[in-house]
N, C-alpha and C. Protein backbone atom coordinates (compact mmCIF):
# COMPACT_ATOMS: atom_id res chain seq x y z
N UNK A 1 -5.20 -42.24 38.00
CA UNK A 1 -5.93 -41.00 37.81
C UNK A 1 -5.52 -40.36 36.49
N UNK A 2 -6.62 -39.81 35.81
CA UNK A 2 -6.27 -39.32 34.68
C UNK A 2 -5.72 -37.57 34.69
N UNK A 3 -5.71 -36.95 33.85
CA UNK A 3 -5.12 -35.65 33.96
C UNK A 3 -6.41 -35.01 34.42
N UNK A 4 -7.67 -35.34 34.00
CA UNK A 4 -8.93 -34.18 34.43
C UNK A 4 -8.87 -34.96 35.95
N UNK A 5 -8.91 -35.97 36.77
CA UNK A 5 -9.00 -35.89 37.69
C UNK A 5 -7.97 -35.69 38.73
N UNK A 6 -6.75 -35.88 38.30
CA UNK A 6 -5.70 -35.22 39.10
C UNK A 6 -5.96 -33.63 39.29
N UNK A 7 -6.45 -33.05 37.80
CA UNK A 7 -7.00 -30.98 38.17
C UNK A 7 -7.77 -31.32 39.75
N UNK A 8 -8.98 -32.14 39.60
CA UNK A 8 -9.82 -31.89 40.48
C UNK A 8 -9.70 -32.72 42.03
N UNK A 9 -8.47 -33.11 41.67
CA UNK A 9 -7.78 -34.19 43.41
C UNK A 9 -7.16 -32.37 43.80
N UNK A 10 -6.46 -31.66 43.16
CA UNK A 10 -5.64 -30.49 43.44
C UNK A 10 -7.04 -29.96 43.92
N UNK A 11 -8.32 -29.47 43.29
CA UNK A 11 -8.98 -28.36 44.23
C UNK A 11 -9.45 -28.96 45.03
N UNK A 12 -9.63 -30.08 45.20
CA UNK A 12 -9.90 -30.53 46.86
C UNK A 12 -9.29 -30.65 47.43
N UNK A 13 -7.56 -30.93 47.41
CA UNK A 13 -6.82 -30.42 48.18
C UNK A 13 -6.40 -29.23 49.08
N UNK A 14 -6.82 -28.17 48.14
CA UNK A 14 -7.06 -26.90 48.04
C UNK A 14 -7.61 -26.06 49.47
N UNK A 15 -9.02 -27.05 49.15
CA UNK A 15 -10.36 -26.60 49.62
C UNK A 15 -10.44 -27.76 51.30
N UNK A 16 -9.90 -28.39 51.25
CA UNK A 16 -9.36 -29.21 52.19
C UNK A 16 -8.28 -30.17 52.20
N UNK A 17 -7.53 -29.02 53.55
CA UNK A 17 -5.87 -29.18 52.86
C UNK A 17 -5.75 -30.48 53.80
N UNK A 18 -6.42 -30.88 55.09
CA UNK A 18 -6.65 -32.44 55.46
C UNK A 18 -6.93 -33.50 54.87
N UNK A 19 -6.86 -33.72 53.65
CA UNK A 19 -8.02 -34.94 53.13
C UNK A 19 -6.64 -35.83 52.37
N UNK A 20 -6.50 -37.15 52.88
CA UNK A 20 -5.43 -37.92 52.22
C UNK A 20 -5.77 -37.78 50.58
N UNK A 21 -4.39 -38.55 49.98
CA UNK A 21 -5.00 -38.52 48.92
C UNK A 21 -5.81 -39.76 48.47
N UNK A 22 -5.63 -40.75 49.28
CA UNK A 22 -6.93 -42.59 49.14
C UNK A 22 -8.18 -41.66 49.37
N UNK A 23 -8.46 -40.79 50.05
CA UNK A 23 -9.53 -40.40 50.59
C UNK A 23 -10.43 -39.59 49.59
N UNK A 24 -9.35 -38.96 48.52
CA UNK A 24 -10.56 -38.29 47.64
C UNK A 24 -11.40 -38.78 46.41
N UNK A 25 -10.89 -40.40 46.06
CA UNK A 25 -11.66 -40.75 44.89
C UNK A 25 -13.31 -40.90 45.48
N UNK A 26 -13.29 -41.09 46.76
CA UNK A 26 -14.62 -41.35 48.00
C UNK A 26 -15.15 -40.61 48.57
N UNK A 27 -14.43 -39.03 48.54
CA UNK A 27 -14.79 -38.08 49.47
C UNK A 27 -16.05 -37.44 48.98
N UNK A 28 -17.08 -37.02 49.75
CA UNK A 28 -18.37 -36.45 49.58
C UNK A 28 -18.69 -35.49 50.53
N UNK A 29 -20.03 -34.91 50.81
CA UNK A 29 -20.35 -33.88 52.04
C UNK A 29 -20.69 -35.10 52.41
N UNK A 30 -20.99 -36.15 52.82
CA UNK A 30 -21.45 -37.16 53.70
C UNK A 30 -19.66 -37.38 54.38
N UNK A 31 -19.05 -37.71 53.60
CA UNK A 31 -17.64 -38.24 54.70
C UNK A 31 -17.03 -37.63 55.28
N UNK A 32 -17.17 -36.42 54.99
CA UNK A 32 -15.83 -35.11 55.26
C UNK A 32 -16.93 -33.80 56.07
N UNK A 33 -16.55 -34.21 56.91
CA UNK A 33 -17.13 -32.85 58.47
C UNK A 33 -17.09 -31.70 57.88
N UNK A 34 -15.59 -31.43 57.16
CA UNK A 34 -15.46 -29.94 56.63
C UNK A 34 -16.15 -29.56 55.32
N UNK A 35 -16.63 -30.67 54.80
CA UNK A 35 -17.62 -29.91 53.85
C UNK A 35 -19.12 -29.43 53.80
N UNK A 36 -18.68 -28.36 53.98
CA UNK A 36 -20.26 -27.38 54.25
C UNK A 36 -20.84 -26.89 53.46
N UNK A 37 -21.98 -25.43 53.43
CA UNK A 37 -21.84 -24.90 52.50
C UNK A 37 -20.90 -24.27 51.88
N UNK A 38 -20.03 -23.71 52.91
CA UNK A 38 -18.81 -22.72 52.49
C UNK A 38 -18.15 -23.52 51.94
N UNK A 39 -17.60 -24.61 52.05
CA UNK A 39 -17.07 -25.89 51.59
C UNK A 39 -17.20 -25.93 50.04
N UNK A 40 -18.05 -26.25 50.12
CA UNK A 40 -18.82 -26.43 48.51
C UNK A 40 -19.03 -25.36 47.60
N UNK A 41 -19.34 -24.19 48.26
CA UNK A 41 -19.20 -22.70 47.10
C UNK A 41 -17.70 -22.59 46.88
N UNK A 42 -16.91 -22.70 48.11
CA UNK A 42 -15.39 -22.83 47.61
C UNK A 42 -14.54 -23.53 46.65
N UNK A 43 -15.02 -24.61 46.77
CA UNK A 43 -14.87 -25.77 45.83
C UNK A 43 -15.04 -25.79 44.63
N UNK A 44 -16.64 -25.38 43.97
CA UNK A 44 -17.40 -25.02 42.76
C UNK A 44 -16.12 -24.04 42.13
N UNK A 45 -15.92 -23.35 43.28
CA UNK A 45 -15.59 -21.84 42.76
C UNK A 45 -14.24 -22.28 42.44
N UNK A 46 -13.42 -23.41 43.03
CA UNK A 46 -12.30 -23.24 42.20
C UNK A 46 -12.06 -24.76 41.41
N UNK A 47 -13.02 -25.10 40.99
CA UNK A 47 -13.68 -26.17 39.63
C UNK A 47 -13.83 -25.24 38.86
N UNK A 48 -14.62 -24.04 38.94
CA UNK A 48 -15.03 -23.29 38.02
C UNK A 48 -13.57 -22.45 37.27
N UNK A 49 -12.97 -22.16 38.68
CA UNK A 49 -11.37 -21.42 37.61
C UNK A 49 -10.74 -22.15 37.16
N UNK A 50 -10.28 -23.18 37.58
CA UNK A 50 -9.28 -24.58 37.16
C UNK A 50 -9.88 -25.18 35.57
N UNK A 51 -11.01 -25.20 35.28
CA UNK A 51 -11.63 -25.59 34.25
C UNK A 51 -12.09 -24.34 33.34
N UNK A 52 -12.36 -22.76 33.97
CA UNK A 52 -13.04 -22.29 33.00
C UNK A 52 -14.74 -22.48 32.11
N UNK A 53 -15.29 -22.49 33.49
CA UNK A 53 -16.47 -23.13 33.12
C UNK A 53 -17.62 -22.21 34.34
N UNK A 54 -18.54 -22.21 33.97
CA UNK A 54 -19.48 -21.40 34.94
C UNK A 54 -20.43 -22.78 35.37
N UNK A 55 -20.88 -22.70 36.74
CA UNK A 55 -21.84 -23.91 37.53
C UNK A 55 -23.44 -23.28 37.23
N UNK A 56 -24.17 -24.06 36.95
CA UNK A 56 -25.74 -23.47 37.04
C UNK A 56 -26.02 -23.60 38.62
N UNK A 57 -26.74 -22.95 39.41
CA UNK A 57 -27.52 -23.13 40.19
C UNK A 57 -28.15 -24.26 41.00
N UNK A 58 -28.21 -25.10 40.39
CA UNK A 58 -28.83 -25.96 41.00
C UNK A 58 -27.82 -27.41 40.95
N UNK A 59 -26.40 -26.74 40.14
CA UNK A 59 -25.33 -27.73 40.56
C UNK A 59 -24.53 -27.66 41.57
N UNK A 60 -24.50 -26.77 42.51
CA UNK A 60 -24.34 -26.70 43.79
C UNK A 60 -24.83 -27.67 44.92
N UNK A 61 -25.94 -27.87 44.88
CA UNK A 61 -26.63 -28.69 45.25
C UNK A 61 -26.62 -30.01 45.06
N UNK A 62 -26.04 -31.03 43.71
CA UNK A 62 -26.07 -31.76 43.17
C UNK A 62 -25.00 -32.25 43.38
N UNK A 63 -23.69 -31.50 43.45
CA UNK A 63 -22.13 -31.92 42.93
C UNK A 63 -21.71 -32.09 44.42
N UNK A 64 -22.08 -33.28 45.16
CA UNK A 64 -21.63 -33.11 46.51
C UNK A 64 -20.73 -34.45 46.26
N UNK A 65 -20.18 -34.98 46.09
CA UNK A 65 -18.90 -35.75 45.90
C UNK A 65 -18.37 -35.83 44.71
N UNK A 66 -17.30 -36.14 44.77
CA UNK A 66 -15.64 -36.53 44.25
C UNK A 66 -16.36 -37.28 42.86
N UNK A 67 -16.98 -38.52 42.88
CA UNK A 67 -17.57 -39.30 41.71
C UNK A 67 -18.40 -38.53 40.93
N UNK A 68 -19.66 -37.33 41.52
CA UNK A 68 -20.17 -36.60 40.41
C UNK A 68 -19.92 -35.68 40.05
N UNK A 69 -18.60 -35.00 40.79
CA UNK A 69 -18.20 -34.04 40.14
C UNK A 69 -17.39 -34.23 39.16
N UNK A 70 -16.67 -35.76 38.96
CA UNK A 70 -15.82 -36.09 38.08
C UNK A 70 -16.59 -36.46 36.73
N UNK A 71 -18.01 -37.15 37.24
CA UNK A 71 -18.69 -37.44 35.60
C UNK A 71 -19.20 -36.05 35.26
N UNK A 72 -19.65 -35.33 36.16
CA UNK A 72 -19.87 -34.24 35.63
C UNK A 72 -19.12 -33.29 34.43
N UNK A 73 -17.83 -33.05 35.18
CA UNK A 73 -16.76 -32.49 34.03
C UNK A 73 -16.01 -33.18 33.16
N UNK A 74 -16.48 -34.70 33.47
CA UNK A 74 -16.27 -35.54 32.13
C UNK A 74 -16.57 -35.07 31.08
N UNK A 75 -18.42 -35.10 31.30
CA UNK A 75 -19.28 -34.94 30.64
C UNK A 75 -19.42 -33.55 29.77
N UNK A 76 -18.93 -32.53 30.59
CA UNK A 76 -18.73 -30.96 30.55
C UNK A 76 -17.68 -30.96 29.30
N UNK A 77 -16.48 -31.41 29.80
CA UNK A 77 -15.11 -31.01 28.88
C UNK A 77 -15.32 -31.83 27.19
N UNK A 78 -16.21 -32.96 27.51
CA UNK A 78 -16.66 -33.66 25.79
C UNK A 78 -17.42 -32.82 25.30
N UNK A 79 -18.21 -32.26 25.98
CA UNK A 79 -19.26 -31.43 25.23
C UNK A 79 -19.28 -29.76 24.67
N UNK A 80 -17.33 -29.35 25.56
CA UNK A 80 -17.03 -28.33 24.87
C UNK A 80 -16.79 -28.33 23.70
C-alpha cells in the first residue's frame, strides 16, 4: 500500500471500526452490511478532511468502494 492509500485504509477504519485490514483493498457497499447511506456521507466526509478536498454531488453516489475511491483521489491529488 502506498502512502495515499494507507490515508484512505485509516478512514475506513474509522468509519468501520470492524473491517479487517485484507478486507479493505475489496471492501464496497455491496460487501459490507454497514455501509449505508450514513456510511458513505461519513466516509466522503472524512476523505474530504484527510485530503482537503470537497466531493461534488453526484460522487456520493459513485464512490461506493475501496478501488474507486482510490483511482478517484489518485486522479484528484495529480491534478492538484
Amino acid at each position: 500500500m502506498n502512502n495515499l492509500q494507507q490515508r484512505i485504509a485509516l478512514c475506513f477504519t474509522n468509519v468501520f471500526p470492524n473491517i479487517r485490514q485484507d478486507e479493505i483493498p475489496n471492501a464496497s457497499a455491496a460487501s459490507l452490511a454497514s455501509w449505508n447511506s450514513i456510511a458513505q456521507v461519513t466516509l466522503l466526509s472524512s476523505l474530504a478532511e484527510e485530503f482537503g478536498i470537497d466531493f461534488e454531488v453526484e460522487d456520493f453516489e459513485q464512490l461506493d468502494s475501496y478501488p474507486l475511491i482510490v483511482e478517484y483521489l489518485e486522479k484528484k491529488t495529480l491534478d492538484a
